[in-house]
PDB file of N, CA and C in Angstrom:
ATOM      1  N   UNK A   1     -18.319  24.760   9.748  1.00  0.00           N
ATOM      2  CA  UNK A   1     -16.957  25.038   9.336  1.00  0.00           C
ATOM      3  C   UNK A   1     -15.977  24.848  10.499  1.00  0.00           C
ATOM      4  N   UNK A   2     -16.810  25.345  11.733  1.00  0.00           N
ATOM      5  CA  UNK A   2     -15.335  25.356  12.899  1.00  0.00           C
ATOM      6  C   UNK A   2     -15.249  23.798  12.801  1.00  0.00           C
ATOM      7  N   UNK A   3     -16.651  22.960  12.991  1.00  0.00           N
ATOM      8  CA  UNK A   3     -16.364  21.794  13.340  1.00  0.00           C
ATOM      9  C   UNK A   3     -15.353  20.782  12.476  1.00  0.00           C
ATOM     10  N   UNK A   4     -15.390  20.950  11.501  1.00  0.00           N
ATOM     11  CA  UNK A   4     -14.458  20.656  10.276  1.00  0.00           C
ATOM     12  C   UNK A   4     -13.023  20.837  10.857  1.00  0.00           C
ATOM     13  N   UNK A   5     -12.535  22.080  10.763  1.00  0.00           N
ATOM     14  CA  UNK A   5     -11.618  21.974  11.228  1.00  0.00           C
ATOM     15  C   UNK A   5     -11.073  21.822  12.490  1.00  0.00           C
ATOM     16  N   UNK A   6     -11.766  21.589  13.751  1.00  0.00           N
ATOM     17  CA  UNK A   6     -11.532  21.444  14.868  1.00  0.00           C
ATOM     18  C   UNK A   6     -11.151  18.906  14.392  1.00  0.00           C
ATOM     19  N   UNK A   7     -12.390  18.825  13.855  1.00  0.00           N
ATOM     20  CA  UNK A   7     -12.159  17.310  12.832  1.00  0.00           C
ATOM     21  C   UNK A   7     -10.363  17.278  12.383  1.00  0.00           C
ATOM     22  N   UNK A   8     -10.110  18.479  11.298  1.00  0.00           N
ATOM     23  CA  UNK A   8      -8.761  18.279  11.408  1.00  0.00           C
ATOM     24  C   UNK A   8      -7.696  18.245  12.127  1.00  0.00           C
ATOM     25  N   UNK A   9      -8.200  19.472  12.844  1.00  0.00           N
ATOM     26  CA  UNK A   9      -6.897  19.132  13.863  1.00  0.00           C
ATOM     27  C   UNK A   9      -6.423  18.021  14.756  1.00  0.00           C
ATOM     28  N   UNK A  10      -7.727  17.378  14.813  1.00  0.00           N
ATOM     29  CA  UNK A  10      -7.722  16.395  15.999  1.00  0.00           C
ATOM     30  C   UNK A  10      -7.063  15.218  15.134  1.00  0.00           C
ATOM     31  N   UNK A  11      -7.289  15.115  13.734  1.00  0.00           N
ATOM     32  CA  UNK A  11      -7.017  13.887  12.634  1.00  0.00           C
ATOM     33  C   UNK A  11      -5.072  13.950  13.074  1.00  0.00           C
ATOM     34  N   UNK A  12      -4.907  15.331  13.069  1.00  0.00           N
ATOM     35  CA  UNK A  12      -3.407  15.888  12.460  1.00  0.00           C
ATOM     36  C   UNK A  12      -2.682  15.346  14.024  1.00  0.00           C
ATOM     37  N   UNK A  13      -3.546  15.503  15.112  1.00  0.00           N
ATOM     38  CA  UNK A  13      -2.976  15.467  16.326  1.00  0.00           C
ATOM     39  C   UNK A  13      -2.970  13.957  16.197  1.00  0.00           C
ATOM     40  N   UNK A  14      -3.723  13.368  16.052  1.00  0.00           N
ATOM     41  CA  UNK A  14      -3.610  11.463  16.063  1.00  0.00           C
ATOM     42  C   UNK A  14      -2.599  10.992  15.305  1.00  0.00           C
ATOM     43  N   UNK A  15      -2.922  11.433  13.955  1.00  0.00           N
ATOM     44  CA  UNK A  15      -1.324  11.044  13.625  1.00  0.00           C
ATOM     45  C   UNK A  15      -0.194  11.226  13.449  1.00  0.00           C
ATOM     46  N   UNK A  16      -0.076  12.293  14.006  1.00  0.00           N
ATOM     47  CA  UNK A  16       1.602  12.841  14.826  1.00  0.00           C
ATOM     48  C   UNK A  16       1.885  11.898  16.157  1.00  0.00           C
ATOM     49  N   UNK A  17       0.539  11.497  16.992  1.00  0.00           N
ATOM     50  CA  UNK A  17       0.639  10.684  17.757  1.00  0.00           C
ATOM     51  C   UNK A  17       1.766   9.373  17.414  1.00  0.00           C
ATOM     52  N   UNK A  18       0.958   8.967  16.323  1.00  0.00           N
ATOM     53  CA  UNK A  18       0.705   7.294  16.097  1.00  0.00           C
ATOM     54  C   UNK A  18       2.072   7.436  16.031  1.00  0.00           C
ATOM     55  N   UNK A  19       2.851   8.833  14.913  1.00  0.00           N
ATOM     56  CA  UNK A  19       4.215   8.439  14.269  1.00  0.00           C
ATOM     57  C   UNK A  19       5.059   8.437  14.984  1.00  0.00           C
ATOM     58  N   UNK A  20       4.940   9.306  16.176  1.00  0.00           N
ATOM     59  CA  UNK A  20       6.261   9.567  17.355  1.00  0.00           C
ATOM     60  C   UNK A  20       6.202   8.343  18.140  1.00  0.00           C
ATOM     61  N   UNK A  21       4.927   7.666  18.465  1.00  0.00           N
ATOM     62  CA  UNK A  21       5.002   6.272  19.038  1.00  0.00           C
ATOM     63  C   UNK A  21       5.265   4.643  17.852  1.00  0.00           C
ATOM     64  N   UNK A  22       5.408   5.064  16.608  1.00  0.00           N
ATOM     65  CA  UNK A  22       5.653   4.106  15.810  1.00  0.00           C
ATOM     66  C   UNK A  22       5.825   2.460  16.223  1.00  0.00           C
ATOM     67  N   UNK A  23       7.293   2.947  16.682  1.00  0.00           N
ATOM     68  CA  UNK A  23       8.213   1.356  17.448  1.00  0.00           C
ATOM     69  C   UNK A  23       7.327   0.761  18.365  1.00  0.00           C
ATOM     70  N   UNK A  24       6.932   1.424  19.734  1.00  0.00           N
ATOM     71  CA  UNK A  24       5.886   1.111  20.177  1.00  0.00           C
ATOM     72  C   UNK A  24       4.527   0.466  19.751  1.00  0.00           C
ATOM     73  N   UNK A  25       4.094   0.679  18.619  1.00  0.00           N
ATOM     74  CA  UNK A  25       2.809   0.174  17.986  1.00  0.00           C
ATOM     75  C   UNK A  25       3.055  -0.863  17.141  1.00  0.00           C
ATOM     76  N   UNK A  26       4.356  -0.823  16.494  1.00  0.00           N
ATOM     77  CA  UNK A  26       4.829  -2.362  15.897  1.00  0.00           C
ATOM     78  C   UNK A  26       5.115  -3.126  16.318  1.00  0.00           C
ATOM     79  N   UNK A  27       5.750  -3.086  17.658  1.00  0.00           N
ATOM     80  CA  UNK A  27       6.078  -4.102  18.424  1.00  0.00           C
ATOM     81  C   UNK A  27       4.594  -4.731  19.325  1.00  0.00           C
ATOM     82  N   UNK A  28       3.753  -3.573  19.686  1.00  0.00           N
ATOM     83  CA  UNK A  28       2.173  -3.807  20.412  1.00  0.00           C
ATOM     84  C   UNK A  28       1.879  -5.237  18.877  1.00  0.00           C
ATOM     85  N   UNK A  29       1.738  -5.006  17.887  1.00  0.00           N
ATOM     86  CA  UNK A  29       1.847  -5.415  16.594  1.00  0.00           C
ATOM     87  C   UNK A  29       1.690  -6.730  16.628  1.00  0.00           C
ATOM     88  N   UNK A  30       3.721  -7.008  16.944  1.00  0.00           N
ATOM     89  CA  UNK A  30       4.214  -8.290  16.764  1.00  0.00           C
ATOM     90  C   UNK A  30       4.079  -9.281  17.853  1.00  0.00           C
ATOM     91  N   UNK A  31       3.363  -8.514  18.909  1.00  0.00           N
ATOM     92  CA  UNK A  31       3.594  -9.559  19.813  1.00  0.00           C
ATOM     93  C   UNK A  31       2.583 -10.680  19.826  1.00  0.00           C
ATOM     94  N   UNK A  32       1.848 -11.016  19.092  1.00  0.00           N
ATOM     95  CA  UNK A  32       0.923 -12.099  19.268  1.00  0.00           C
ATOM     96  C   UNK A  32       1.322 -13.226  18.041  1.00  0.00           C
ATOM     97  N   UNK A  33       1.681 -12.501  16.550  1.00  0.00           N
ATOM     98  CA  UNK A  33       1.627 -12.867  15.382  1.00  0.00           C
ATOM     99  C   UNK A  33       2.901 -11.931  14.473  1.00  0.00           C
ATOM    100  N   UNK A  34       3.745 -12.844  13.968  1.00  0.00           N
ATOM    101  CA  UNK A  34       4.963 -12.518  13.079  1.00  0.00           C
ATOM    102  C   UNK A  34       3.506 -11.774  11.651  1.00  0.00           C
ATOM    103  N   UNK A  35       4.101 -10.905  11.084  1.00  0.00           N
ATOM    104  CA  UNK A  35       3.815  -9.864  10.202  1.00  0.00           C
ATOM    105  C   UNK A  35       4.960  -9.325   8.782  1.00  0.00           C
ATOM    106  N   UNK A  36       3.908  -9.373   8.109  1.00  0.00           N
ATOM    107  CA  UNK A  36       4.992  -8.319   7.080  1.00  0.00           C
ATOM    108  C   UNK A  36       4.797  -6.862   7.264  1.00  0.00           C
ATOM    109  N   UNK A  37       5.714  -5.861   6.788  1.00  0.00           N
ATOM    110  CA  UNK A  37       5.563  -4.726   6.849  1.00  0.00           C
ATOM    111  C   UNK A  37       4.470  -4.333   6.121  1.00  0.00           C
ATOM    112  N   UNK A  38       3.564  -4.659   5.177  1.00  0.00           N
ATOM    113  CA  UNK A  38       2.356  -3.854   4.544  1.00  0.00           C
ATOM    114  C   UNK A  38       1.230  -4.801   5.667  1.00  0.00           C
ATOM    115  N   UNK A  39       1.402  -5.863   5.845  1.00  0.00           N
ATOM    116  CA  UNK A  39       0.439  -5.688   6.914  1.00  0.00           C
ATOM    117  C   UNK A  39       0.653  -5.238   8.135  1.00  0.00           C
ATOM    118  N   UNK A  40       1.200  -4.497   8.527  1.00  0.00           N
ATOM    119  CA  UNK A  40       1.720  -3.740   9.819  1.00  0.00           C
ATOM    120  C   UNK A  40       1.040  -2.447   9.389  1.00  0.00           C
ATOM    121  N   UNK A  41       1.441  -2.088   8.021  1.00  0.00           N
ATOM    122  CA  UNK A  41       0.493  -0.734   7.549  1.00  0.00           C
ATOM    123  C   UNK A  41      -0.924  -0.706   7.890  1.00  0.00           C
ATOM    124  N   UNK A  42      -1.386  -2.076   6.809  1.00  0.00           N
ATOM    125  CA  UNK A  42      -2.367  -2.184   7.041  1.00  0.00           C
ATOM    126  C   UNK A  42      -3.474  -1.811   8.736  1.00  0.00           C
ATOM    127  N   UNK A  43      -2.736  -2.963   9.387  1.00  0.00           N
ATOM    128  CA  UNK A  43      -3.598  -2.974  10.279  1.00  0.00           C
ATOM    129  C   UNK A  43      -2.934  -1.277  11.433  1.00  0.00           C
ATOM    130  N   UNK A  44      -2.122  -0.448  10.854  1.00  0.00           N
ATOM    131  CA  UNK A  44      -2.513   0.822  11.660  1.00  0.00           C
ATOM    132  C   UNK A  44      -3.229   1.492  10.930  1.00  0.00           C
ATOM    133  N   UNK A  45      -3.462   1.362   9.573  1.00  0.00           N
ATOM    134  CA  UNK A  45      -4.453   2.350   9.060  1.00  0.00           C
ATOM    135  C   UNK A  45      -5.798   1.620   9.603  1.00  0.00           C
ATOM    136  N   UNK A  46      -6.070   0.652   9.886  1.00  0.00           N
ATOM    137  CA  UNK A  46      -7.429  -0.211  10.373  1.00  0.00           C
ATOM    138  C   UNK A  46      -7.782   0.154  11.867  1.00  0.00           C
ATOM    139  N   UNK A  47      -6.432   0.430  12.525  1.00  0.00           N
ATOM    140  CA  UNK A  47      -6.480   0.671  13.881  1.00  0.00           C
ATOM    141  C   UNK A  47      -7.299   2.206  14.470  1.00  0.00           C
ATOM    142  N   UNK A  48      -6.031   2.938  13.617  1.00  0.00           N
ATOM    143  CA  UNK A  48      -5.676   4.226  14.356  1.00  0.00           C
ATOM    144  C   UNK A  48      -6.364   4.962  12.870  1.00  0.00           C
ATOM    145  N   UNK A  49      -7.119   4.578  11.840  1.00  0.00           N
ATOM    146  CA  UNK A  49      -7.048   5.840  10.905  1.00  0.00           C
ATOM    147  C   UNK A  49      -5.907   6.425  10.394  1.00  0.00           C
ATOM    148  N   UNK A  50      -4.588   6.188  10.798  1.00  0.00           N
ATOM    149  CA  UNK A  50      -3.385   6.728   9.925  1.00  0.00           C
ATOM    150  C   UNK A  50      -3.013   5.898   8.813  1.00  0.00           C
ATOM    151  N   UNK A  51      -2.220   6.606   7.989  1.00  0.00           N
ATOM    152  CA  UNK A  51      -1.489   5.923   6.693  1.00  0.00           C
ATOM    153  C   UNK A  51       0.012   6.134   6.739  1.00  0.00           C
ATOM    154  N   UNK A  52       0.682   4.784   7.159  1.00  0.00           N
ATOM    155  CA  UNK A  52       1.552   5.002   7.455  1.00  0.00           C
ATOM    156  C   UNK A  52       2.734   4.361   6.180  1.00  0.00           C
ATOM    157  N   UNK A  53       3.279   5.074   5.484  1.00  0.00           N
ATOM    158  CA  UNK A  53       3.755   4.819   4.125  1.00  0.00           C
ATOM    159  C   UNK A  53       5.036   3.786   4.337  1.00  0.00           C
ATOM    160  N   UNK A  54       5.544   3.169   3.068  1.00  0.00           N
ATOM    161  CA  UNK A  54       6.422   2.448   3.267  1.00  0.00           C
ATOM    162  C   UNK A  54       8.182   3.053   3.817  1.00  0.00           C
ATOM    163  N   UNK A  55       7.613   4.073   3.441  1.00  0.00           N
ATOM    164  CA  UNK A  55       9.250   5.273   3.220  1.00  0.00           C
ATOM    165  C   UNK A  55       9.538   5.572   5.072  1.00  0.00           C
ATOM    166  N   UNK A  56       8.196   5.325   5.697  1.00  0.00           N
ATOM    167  CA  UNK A  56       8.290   5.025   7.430  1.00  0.00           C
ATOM    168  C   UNK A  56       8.307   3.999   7.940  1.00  0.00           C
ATOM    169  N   UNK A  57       7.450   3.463   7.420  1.00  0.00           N
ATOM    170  CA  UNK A  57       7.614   1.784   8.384  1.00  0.00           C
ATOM    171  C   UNK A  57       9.298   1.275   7.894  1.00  0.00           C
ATOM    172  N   UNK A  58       9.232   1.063   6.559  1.00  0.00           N
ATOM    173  CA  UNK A  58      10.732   0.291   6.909  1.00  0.00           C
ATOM    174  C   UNK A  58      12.048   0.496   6.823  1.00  0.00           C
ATOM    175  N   UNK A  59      12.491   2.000   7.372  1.00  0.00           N
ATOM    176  CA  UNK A  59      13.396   2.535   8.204  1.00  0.00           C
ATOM    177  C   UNK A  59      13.216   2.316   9.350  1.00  0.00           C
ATOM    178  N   UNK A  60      11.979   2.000   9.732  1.00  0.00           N
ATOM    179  CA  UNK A  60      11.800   2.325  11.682  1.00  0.00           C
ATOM    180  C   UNK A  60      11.740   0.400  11.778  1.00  0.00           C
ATOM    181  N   UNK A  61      11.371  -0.335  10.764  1.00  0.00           N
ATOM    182  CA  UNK A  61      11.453  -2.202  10.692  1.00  0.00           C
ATOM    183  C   UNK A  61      13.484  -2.304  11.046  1.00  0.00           C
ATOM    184  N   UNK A  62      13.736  -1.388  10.066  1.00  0.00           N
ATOM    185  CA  UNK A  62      15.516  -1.904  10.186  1.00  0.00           C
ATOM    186  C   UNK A  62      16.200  -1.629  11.137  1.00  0.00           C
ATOM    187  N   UNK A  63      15.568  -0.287  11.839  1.00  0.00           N
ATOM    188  CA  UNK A  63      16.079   0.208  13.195  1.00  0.00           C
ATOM    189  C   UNK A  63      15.925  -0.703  14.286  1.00  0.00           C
ATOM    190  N   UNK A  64      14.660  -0.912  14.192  1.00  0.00           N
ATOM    191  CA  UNK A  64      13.657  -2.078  15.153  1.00  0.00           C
ATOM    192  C   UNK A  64      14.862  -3.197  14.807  1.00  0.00           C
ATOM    193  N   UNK A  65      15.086  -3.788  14.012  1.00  0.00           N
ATOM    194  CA  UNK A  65      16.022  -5.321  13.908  1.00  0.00           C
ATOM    195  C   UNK A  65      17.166  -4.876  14.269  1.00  0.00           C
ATOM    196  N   UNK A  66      17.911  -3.679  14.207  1.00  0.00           N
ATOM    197  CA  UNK A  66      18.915  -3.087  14.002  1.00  0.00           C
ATOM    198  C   UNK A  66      19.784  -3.204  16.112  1.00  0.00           C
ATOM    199  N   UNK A  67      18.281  -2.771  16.699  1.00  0.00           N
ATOM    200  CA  UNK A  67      18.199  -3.239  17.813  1.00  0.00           C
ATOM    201  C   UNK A  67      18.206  -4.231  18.593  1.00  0.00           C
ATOM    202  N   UNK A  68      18.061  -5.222  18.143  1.00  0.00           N
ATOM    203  CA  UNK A  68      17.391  -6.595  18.270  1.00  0.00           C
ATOM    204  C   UNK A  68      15.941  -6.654  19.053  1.00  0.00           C
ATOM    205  N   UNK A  69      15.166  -5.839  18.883  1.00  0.00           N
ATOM    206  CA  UNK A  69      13.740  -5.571  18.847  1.00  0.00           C
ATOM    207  C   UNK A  69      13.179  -6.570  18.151  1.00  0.00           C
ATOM    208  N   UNK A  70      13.565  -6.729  17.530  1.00  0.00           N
ATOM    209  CA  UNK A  70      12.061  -7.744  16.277  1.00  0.00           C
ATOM    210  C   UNK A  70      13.650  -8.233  15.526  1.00  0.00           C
ATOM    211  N   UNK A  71      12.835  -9.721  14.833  1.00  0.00           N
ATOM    212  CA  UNK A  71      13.941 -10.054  13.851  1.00  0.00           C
ATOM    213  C   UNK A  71      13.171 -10.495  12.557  1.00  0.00           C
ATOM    214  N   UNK A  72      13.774  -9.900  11.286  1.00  0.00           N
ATOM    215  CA  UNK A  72      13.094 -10.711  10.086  1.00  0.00           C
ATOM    216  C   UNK A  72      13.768 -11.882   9.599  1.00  0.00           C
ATOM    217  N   UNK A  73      13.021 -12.528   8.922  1.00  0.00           N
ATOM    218  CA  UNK A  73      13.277 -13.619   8.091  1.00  0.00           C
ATOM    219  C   UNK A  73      12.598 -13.586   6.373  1.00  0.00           C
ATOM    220  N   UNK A  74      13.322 -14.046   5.603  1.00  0.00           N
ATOM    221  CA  UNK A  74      12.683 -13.602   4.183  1.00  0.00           C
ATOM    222  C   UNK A  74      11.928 -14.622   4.334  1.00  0.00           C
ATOM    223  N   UNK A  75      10.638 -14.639   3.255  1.00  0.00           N
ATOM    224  CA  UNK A  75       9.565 -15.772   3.154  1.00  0.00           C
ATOM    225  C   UNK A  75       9.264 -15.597   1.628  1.00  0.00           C
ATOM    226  N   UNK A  76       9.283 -16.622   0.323  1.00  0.00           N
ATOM    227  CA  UNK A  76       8.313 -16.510  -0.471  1.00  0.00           C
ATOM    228  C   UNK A  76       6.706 -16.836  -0.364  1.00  0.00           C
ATOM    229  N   UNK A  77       6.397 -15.450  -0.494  1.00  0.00           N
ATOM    230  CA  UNK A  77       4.522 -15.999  -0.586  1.00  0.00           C
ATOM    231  C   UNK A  77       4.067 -15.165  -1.702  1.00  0.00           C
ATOM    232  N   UNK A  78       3.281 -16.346  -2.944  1.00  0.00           N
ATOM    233  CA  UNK A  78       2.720 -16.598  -4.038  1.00  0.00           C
ATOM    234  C   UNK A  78       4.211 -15.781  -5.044  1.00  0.00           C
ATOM    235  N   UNK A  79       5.629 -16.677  -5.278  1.00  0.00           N
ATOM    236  CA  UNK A  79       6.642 -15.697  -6.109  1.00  0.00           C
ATOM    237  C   UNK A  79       6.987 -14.396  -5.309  1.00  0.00           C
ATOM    238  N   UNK A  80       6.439 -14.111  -3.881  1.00  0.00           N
ATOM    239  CA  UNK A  80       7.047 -12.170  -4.004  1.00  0.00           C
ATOM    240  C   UNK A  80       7.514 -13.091  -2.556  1.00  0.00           C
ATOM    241  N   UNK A  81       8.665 -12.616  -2.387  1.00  0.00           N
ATOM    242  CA  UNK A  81       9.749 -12.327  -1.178  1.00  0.00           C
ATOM    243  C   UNK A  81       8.990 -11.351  -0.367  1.00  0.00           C
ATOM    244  N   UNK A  82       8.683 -11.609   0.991  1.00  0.00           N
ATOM    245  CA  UNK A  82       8.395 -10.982   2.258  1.00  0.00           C
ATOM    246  C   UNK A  82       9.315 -11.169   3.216  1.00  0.00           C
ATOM    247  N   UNK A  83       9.652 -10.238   4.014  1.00  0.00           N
ATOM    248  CA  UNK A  83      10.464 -10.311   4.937  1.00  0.00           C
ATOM    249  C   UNK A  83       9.298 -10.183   6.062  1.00  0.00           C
ATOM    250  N   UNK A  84       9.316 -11.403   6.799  1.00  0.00           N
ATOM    251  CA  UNK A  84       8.491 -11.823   7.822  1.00  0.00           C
ATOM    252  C   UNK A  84       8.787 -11.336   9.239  1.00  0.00           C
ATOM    253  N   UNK A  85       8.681  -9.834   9.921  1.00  0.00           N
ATOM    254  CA  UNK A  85       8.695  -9.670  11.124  1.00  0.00           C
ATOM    255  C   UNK A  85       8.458 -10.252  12.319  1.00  0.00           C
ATOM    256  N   UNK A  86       9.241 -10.449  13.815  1.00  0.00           N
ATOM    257  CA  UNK A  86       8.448 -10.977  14.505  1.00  0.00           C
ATOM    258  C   UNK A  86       9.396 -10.851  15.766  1.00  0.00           C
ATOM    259  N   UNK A  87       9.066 -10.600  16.667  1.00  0.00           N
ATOM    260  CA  UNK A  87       8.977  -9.652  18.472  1.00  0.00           C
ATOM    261  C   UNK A  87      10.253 -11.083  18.978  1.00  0.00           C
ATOM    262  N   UNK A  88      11.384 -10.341  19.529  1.00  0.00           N
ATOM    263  CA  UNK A  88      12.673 -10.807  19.681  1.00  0.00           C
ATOM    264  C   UNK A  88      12.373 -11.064  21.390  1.00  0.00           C
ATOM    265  N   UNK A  89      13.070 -11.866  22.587  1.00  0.00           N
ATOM    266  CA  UNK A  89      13.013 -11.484  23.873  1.00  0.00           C
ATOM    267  C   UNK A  89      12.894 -10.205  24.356  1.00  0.00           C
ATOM    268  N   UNK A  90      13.934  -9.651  23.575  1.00  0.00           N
ATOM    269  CA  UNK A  90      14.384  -8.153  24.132  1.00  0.00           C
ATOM    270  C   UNK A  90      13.658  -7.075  23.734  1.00  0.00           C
ATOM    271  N   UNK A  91      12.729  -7.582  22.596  1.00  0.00           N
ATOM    272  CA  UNK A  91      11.722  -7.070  22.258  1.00  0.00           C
ATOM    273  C   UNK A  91      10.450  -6.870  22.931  1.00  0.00           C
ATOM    274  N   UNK A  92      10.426  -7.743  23.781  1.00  0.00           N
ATOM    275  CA  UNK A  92       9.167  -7.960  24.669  1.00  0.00           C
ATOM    276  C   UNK A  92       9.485  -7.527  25.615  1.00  0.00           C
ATOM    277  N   UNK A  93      10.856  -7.249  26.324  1.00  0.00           N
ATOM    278  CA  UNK A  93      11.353  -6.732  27.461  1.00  0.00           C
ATOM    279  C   UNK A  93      11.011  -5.108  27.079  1.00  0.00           C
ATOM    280  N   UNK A  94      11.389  -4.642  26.407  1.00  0.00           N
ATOM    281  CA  UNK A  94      10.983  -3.530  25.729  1.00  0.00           C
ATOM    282  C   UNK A  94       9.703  -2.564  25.521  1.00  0.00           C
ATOM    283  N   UNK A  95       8.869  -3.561  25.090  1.00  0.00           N
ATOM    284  CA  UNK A  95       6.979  -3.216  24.924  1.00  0.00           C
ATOM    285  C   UNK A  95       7.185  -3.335  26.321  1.00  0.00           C
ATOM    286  N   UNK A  96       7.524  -4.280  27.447  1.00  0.00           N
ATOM    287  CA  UNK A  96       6.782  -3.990  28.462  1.00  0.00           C
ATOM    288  C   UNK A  96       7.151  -2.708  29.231  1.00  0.00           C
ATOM    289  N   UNK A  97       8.152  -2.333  28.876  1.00  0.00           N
ATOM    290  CA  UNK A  97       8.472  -1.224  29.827  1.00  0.00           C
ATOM    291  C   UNK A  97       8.068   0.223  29.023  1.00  0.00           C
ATOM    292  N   UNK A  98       8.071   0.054  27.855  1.00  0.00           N
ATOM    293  CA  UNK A  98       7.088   0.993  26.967  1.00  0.00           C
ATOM    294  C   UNK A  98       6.156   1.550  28.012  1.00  0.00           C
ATOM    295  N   UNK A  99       5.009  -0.159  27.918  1.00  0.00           N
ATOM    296  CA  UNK A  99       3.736   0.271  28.412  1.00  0.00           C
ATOM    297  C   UNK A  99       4.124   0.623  29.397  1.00  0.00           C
ATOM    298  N   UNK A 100       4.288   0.162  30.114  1.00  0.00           N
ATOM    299  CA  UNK A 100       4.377   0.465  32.143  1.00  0.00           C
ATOM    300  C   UNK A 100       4.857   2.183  31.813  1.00  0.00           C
ATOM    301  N   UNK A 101       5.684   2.607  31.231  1.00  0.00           N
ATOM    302  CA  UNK A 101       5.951   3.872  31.210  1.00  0.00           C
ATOM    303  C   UNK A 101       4.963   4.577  30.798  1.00  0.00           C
ATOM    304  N   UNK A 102       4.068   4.386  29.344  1.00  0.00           N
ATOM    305  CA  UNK A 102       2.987   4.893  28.846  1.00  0.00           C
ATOM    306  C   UNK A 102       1.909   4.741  29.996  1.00  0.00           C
ATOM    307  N   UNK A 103       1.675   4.253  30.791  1.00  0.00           N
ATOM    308  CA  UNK A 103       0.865   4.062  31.847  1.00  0.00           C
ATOM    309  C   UNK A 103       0.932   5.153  32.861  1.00  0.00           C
ATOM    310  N   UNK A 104       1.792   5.387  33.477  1.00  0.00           N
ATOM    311  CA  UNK A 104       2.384   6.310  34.650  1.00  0.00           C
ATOM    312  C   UNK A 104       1.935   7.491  33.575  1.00  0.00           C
ATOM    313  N   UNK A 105       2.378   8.005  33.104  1.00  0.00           N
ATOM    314  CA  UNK A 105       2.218   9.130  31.555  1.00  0.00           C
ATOM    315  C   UNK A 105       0.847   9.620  31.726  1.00  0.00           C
ATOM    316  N   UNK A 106       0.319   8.616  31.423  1.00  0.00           N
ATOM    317  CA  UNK A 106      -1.295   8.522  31.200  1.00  0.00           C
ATOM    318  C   UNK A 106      -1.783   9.149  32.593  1.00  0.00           C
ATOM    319  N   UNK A 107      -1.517   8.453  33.888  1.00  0.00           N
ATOM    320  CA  UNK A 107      -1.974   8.654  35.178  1.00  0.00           C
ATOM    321  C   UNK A 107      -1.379  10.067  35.726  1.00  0.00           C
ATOM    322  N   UNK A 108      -0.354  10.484  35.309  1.00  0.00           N
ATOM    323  CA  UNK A 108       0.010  11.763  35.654  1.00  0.00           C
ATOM    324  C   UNK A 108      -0.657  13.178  34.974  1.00  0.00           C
ATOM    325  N   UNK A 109      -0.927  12.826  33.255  1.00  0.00           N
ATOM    326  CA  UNK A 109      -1.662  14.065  32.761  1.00  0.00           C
ATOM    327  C   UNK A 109      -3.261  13.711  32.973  1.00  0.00           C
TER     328      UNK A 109
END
């Protein structure tokens, strides 16, 4: 029983993680390969074990463009309209100083 819930807490602690670092993990994301937002879901529930719903990702997608972080473009694929994500200059200027910061972070605790 403890172990169970000691299981939850740790589930609850990861993905409070994932969500406060969101921007960070979409942009980790985009930088190799332009994406739609359900596969951005996808591959953090594949990643990290979280489920990260649409009602989050794409408020934090419009903020992200809103920034000039990432820019979309609409795409038809098979009849359905996708708006095709994908990692801006300033976007990459960005992840890098993310990481380098998440780094120091890491080395200090």
């Amino acid at each position: 029983m403890e172990e169970q819930k000691n299981n939850l807490e740790t589930k609850k602690a990861q993905a409070n993680v994932v969500k406060r670092i969101l921007d960070y993990i979409i942009l980790t994301l985009l930088r190799d390969k332009s994406k739609h937002g359900y596969e951005l879901m996808d591959e953090i529930k594949k990643s990290f074990q979280v489920t990260i719903g649409a009602s989050s990702m794409y408020p934090m997608l419009a903020k992200l463009e809103e920034n000039e972080l990432v820019t979309g473009t609409w795409n038809i694929i098979n009849d359905h309209p996708r708006k095709i994500y994908s990692l801006t200059a300033k976007g990459e200027e960005t992840l890098t100083y993310i990481r380098d910061f998440l780094t120091q972070l890491v080395k200090v605790c």
